[in-house]
Structure formats: structure tokens, C-alpha cells
Protein backbone atom coordinates (compact mmCIF):
# COMPACT_ATOMS: atom_id res chain seq x y z
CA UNK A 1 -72.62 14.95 113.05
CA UNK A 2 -73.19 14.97 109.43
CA UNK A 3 -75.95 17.35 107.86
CA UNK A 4 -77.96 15.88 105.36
CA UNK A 5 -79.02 18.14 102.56
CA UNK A 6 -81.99 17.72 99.68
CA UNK A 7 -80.64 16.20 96.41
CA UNK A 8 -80.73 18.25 93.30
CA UNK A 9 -83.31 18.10 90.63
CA UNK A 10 -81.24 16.61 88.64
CA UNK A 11 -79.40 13.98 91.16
CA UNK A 12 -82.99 12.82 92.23
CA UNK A 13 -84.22 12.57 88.30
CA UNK A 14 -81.13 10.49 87.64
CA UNK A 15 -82.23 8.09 91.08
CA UNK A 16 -85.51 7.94 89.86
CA UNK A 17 -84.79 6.89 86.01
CA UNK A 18 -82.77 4.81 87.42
CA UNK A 19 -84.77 3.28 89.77
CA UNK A 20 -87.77 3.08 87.19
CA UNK A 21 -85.04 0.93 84.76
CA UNK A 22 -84.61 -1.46 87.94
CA UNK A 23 -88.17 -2.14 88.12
CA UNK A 24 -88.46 -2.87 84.19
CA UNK A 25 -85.90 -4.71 84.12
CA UNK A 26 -86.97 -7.35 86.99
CA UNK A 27 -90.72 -7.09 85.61
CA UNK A 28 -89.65 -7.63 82.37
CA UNK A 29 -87.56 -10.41 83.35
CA UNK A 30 -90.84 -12.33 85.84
CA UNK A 31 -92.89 -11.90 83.10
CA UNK A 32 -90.43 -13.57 80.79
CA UNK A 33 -91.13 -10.45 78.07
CA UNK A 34 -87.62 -9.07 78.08
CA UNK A 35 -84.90 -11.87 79.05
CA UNK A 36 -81.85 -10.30 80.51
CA UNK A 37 -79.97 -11.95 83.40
CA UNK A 38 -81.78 -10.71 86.81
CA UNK A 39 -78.49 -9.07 88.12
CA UNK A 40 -78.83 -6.02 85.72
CA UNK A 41 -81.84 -5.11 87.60
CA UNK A 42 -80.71 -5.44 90.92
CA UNK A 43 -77.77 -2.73 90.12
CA UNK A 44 -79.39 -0.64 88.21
CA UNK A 45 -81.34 -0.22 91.84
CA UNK A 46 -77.83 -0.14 93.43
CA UNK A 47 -76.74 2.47 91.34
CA UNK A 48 -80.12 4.59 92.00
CA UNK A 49 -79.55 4.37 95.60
CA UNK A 50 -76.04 5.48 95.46
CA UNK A 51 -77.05 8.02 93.10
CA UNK A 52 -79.70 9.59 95.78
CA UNK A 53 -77.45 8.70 98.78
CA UNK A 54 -74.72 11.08 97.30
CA UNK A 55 -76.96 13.58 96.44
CA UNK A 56 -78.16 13.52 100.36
CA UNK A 57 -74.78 13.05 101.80
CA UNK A 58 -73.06 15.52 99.93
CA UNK A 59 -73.65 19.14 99.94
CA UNK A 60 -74.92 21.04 96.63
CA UNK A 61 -74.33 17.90 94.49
């Protein structure tokens, strides 16, 4: 059985920027303010879930 530990400080700052860019990105993007194609949002949330899910899965990362 794996053992999940707490992210970082740093690991869940990096998920969370991350995650924040997502949202911006696909608001920007509805709101026609900021046109960039829609898939660069959707991984930048990718990549902040990976981000965090390593930090969990892994121990002392």
C-alpha cells in the first residue's frame, strides 16, 4: 500500500500557479479577451495536477 505524503511548499505553489494560468487562460479565451487556442488551458491544468500528484505520491519531493 502506498503512503501518501503532503506536497512541499514549493510543489503545491508550482500546482497552484499553474492551476491559476489554466483558469486565465480558458476565461480569457470565453470571454474572447485573450485568443489562444483552448488546448493551452486544458494542459496547463494537466500539468498542475501532475505537478501536485507527484508531490503526493512521492516522498519529500
Amino acid at each position: 500500500m502506498a503512503r501518501l505524503t503532503p506536497p512541499t511548499k514549493i510543489i503545491f505553489n508550482i500546482s497552484v500557479i499553474l492551476g491559476v494560468i489554466a483558469l486565465l487562460l480558458y476565461f480569457l479565451n470565453v470571454f474572447a479577451i485573450f485568443v489562444t487556442p483552448m488546448h493551452l488551458g486544458f494542459w496547463a491544468g494537466i500539468a498542475a495536477w501532475g505537478v501536485l500528484t507527484a508531490g503526493v505520491a512521492m516522498k519529500g519531493v
